[in-house]
C-alpha atoms as a PDB file:
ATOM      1  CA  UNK A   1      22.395   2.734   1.685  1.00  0.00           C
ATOM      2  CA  UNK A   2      18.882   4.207   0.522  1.00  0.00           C
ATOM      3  CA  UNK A   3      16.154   3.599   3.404  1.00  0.00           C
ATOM      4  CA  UNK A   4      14.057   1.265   1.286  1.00  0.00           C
ATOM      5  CA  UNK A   5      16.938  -1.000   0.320  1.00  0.00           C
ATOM      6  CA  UNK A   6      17.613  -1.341   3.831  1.00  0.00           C
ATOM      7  CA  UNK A   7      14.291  -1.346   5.167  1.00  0.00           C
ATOM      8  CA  UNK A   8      14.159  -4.571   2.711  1.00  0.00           C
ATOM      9  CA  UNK A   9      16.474  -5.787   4.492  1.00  0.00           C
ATOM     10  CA  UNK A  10      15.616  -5.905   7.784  1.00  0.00           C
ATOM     11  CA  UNK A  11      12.175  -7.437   6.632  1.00  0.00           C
ATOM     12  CA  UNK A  12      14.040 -10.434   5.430  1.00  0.00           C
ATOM     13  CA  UNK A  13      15.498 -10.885   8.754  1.00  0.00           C
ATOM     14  CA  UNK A  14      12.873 -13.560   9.862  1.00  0.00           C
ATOM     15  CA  UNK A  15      13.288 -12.658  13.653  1.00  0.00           C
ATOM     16  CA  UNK A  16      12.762  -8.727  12.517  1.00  0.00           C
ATOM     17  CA  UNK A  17      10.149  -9.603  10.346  1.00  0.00           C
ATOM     18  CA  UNK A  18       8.170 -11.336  13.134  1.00  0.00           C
ATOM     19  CA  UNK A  19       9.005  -8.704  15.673  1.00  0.00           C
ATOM     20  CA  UNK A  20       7.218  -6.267  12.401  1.00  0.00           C
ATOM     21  CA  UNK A  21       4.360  -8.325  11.803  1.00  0.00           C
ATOM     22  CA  UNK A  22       3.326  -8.207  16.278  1.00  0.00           C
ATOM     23  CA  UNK A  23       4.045  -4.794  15.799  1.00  0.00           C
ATOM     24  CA  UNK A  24       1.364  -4.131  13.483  1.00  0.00           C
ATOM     25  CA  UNK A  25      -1.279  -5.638  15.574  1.00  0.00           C
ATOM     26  CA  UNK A  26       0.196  -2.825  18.972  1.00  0.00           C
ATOM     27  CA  UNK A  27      -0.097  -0.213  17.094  1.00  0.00           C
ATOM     28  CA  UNK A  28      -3.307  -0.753  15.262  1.00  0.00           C
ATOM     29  CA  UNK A  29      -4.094  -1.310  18.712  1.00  0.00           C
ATOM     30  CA  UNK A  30      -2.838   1.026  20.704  1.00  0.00           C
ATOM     31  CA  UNK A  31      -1.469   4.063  18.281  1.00  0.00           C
ATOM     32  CA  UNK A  32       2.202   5.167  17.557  1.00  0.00           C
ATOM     33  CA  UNK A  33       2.233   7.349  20.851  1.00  0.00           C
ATOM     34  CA  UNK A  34       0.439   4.934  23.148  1.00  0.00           C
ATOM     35  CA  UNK A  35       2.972   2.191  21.859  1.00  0.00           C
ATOM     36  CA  UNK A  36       6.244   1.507  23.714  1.00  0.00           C
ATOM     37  CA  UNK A  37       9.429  -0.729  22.910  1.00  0.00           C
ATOM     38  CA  UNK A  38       7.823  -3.038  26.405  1.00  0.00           C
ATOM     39  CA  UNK A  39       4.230  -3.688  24.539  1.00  0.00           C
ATOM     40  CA  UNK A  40       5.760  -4.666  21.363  1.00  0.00           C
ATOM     41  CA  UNK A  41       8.370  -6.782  22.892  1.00  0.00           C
ATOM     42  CA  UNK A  42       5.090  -8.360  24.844  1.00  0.00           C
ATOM     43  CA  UNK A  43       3.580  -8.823  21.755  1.00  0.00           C
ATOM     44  CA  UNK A  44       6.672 -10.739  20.589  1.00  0.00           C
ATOM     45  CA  UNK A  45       7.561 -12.615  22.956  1.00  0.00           C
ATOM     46  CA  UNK A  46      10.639 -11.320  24.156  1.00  0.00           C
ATOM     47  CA  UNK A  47      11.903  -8.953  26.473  1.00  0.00           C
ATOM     48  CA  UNK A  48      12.492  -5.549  25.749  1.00  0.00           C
ATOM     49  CA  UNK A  49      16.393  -5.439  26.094  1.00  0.00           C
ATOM     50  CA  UNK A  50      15.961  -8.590  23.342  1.00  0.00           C
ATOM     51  CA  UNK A  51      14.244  -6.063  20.869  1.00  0.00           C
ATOM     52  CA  UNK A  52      16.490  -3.325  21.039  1.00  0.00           C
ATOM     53  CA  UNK A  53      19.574  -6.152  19.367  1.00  0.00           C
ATOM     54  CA  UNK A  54      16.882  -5.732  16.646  1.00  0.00           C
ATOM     55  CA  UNK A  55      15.805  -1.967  16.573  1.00  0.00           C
ATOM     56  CA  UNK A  56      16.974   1.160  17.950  1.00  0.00           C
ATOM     57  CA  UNK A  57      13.645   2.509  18.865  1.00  0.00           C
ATOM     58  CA  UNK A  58       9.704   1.994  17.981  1.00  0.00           C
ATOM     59  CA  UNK A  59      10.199   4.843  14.938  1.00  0.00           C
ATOM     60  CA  UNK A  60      12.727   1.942  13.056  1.00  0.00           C
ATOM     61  CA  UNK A  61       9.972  -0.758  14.215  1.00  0.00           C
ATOM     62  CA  UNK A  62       7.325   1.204  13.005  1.00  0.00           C
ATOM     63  CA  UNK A  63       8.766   2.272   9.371  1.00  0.00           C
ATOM     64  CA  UNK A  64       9.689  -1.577   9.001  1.00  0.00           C
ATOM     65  CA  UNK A  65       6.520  -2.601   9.876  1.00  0.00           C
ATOM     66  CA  UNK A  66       4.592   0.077   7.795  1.00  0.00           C
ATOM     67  CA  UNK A  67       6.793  -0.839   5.115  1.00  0.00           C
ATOM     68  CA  UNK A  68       6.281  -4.613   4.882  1.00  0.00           C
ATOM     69  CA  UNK A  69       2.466  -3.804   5.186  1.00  0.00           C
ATOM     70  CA  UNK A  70       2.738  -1.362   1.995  1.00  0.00           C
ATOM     71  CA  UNK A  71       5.245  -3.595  -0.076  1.00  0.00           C
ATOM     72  CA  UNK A  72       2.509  -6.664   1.010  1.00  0.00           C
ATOM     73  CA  UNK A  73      -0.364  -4.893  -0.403  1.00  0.00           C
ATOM     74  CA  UNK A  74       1.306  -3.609  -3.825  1.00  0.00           C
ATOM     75  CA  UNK A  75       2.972  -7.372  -4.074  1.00  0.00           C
ATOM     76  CA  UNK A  76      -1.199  -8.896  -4.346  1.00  0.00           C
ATOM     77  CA  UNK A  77      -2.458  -5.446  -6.410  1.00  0.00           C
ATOM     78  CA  UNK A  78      -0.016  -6.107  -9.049  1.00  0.00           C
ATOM     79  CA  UNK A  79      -0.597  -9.852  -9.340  1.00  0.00           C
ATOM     80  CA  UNK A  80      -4.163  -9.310  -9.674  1.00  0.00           C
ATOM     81  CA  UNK A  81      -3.438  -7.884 -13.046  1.00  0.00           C
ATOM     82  CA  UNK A  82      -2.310 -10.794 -14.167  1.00  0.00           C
ATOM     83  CA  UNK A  83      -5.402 -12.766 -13.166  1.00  0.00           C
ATOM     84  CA  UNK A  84      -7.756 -13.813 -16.285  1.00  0.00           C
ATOM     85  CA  UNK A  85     -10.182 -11.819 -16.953  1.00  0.00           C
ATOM     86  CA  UNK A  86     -11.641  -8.156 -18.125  1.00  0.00           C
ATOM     87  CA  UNK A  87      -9.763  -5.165 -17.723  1.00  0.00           C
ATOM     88  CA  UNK A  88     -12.459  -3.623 -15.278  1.00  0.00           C
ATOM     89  CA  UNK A  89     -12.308  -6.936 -12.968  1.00  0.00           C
ATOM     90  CA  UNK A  90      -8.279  -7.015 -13.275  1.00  0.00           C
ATOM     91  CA  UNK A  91      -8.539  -3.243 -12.407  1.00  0.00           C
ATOM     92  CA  UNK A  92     -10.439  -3.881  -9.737  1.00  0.00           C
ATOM     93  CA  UNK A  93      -8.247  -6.322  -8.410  1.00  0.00           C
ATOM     94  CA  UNK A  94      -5.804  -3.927  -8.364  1.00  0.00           C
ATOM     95  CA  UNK A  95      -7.725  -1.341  -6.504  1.00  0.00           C
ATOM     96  CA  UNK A  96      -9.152  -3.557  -3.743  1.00  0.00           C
ATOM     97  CA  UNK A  97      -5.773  -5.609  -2.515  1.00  0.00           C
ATOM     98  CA  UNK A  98      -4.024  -2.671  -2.911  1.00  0.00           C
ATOM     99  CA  UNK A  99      -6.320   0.848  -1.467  1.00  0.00           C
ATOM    100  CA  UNK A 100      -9.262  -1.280  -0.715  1.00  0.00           C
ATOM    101  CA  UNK A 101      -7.328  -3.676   1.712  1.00  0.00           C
ATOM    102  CA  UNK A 102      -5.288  -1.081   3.428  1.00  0.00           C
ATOM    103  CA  UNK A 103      -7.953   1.368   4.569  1.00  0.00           C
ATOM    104  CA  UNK A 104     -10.106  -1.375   5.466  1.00  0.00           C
ATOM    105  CA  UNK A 105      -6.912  -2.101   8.121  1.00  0.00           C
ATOM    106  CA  UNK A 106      -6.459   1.677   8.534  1.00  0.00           C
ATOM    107  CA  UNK A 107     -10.041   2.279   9.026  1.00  0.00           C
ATOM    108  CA  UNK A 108     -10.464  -0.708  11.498  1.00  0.00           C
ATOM    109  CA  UNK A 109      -7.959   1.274  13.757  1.00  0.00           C
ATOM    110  CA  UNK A 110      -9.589   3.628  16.188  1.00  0.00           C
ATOM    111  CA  UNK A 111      -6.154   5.486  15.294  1.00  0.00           C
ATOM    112  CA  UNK A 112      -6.033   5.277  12.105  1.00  0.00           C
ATOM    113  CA  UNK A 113      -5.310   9.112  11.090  1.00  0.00           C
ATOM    114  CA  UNK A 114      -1.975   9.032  13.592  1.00  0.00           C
ATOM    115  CA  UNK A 115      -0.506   6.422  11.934  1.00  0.00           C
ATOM    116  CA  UNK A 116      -1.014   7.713   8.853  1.00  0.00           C
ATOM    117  CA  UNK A 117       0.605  10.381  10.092  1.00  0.00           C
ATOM    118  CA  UNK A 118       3.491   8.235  11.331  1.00  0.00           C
ATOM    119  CA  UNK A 119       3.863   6.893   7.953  1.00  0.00           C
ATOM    120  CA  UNK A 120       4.641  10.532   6.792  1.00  0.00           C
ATOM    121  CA  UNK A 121       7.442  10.806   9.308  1.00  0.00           C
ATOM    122  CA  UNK A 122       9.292   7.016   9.071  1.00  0.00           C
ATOM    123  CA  UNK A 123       8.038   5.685   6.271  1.00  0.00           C
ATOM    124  CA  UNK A 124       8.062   8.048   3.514  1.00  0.00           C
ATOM    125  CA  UNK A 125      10.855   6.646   1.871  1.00  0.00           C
ATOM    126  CA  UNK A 126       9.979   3.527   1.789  1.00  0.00           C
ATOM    127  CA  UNK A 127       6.317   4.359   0.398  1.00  0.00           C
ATOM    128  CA  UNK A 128       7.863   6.442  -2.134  1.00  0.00           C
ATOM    129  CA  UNK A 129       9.624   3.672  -3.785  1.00  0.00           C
ATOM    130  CA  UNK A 130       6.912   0.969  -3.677  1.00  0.00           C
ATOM    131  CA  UNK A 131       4.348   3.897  -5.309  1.00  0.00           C
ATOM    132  CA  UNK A 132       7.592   4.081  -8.138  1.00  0.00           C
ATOM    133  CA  UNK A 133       6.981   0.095  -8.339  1.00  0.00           C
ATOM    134  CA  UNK A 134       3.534   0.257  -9.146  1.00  0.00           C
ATOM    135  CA  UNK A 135       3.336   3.199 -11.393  1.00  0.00           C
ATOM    136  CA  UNK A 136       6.321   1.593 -13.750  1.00  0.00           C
ATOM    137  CA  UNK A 137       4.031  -2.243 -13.452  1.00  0.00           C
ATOM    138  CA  UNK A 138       0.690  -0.167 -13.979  1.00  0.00           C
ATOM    139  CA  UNK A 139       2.509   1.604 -17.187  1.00  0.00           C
ATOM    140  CA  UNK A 140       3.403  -1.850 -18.735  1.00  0.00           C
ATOM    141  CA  UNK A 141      -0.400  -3.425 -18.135  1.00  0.00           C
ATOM    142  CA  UNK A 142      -1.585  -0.501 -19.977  1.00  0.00           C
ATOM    143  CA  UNK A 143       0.468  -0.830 -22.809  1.00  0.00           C
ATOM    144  CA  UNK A 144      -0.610  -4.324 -23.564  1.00  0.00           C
ATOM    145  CA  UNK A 145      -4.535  -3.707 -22.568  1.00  0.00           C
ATOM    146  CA  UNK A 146      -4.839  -0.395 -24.159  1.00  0.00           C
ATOM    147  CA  UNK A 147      -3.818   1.711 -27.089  1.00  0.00           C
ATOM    148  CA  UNK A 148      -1.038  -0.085 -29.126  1.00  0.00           C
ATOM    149  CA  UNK A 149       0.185   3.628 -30.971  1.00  0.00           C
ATOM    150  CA  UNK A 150       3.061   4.942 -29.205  1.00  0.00           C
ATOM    151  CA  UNK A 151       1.886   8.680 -29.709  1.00  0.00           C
ATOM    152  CA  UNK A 152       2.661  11.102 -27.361  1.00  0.00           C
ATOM    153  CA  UNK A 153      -1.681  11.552 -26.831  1.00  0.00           C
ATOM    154  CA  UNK A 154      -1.771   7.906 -26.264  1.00  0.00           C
ATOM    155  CA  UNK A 155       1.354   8.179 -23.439  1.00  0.00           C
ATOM    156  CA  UNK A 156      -0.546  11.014 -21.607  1.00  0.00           C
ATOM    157  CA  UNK A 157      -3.723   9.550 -21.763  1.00  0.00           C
ATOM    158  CA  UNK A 158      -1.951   6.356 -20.343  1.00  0.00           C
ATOM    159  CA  UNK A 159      -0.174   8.973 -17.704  1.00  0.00           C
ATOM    160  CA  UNK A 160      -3.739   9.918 -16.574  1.00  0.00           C
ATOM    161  CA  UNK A 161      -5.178   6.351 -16.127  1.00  0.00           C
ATOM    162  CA  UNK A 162      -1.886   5.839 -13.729  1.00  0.00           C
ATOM    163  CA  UNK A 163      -2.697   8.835 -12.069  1.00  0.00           C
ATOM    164  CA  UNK A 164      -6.722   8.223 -11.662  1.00  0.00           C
ATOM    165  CA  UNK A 165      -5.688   4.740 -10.084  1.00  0.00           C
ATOM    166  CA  UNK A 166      -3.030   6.472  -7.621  1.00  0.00           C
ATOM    167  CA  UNK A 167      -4.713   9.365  -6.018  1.00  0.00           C
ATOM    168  CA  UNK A 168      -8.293   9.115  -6.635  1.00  0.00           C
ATOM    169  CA  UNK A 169      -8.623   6.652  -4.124  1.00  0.00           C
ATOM    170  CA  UNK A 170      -7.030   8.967  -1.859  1.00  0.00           C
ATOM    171  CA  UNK A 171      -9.985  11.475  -2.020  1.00  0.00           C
ATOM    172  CA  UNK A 172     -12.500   8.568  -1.929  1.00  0.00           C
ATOM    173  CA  UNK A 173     -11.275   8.223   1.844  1.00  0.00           C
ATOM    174  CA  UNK A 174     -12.081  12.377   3.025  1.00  0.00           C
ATOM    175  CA  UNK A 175     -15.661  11.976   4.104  1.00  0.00           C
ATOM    176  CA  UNK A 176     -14.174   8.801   5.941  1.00  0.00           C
ATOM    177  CA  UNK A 177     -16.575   5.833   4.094  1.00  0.00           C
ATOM    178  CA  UNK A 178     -16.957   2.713   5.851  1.00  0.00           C
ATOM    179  CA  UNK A 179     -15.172   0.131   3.989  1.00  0.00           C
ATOM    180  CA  UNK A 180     -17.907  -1.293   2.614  1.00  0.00           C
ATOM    181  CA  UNK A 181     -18.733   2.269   0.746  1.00  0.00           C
ATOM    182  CA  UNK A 182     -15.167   2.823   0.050  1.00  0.00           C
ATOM    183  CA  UNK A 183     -15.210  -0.750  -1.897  1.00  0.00           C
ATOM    184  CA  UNK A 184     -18.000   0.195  -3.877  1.00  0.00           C
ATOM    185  CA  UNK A 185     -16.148   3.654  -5.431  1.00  0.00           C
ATOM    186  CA  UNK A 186     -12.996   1.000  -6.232  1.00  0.00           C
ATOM    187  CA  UNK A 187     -15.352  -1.069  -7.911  1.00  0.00           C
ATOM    188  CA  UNK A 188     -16.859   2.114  -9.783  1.00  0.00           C
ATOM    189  CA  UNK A 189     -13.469   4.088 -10.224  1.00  0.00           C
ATOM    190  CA  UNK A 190     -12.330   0.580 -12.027  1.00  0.00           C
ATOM    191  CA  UNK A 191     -15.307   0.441 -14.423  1.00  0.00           C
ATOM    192  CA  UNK A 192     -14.848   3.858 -15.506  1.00  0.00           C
ATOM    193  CA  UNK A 193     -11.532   3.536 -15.961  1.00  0.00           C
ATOM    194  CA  UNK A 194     -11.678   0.237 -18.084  1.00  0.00           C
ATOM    195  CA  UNK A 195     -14.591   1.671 -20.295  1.00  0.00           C
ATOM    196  CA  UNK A 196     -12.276   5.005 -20.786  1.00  0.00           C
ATOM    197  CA  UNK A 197      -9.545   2.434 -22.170  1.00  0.00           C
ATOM    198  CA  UNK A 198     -11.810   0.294 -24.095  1.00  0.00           C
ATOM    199  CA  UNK A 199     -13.364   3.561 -25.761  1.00  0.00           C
ATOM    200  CA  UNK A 200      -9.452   4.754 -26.888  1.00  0.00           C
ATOM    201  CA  UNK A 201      -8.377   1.376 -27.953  1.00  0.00           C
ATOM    202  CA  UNK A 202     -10.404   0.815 -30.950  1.00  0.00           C
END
């Protein structure tokens, strides 16, 4: 079974899901290596022998966890396109529940780079597919708000829009912003973008 169909899973297991959601809150807290199987059961409500009928071990918790967060955040990014309204403000919907939101959580965390870093070793998966999710969604919006010509200009032009709204939000976050400043580049990365698309739609 692929990790992300599983992962799925688990989430809709209400008791895993709640044991995912209190583990958020430990390890923003506390890190992934400062975090053991006895805080998160704490954090619970149940002893640790309880949590272990759930998950093998605070990497499976963790992933889950991660994973729910991720999935969360691209589930409110990609209904924000659908809002009413201009293509800069839908774009910036986009942008802020789905980057914005997460490094403002990330950022909050005095460990925020090591669970980043966790995320690269049980989560990639997982990530992977949701990132799939919202480049096929982000492909469809920009068919009906831009260019209507199916030329193969047009499709890379609409390839580099996708790609501006997936990684340059990744090097707004290297001089580490507060998330106040990081909003503020969403908000301008979005109006370029939607002027860019206006320009090539005719």
């Amino acid at each position: 079974m692929p990790m992300a169909v599983e992962l799925k899973q688990i989430a809709s297991d209400p008791k895993r899901a709640a044991i995912s959601s209190a583990a958020i809150d430990v390890f923003s807290a506390r890190g992934f290596a400062r975090t053991s199987m006895a805080h998160i059961a704490e954090e619970a409500g149940m002893s640790r022998p309880a949590l272990y009928q759930y998950f093998e071990n605070k990497g499976d918790i963790f992933a889950c966890a991660f994973t729910a967060l991720v999935e969360g955040s691209a589930d409110s990014a990609l209904a924000a396109l659908e809002k009413p309204g201009s293509v800069a403000e839908q774009l910036e919907g986009f942008l802020q529940n789905f980057s914005g939101a997460f490094w403002e959580r990330t950022a909050a965390s005095p460990y925020g780079d090591e669970l980043l870093s966790a995320k690269s070793v049980f989560a990639p998966q997982a990530v992977g597919a949701v990132m799939v999710r919202i480049r096929r969604d982000l492909d469809r919006y920009l068919k009906r708000v831009g260019p209507k010509d199916r030329s193969a200009a047009t499709g890379a032009r609409r390839k580099g829009w996708i790609d501006q709204l997936e990684f340059s939000p990744r090097g707004f976050k290297l001089d580490r912003p507060s998330s106040a400043s990081y909003r503020r580049r969403l908000t301008s990365l979005s109006e370029s973008l939607a002027a860019d698309i206006e320009v090539n739609r005719g």
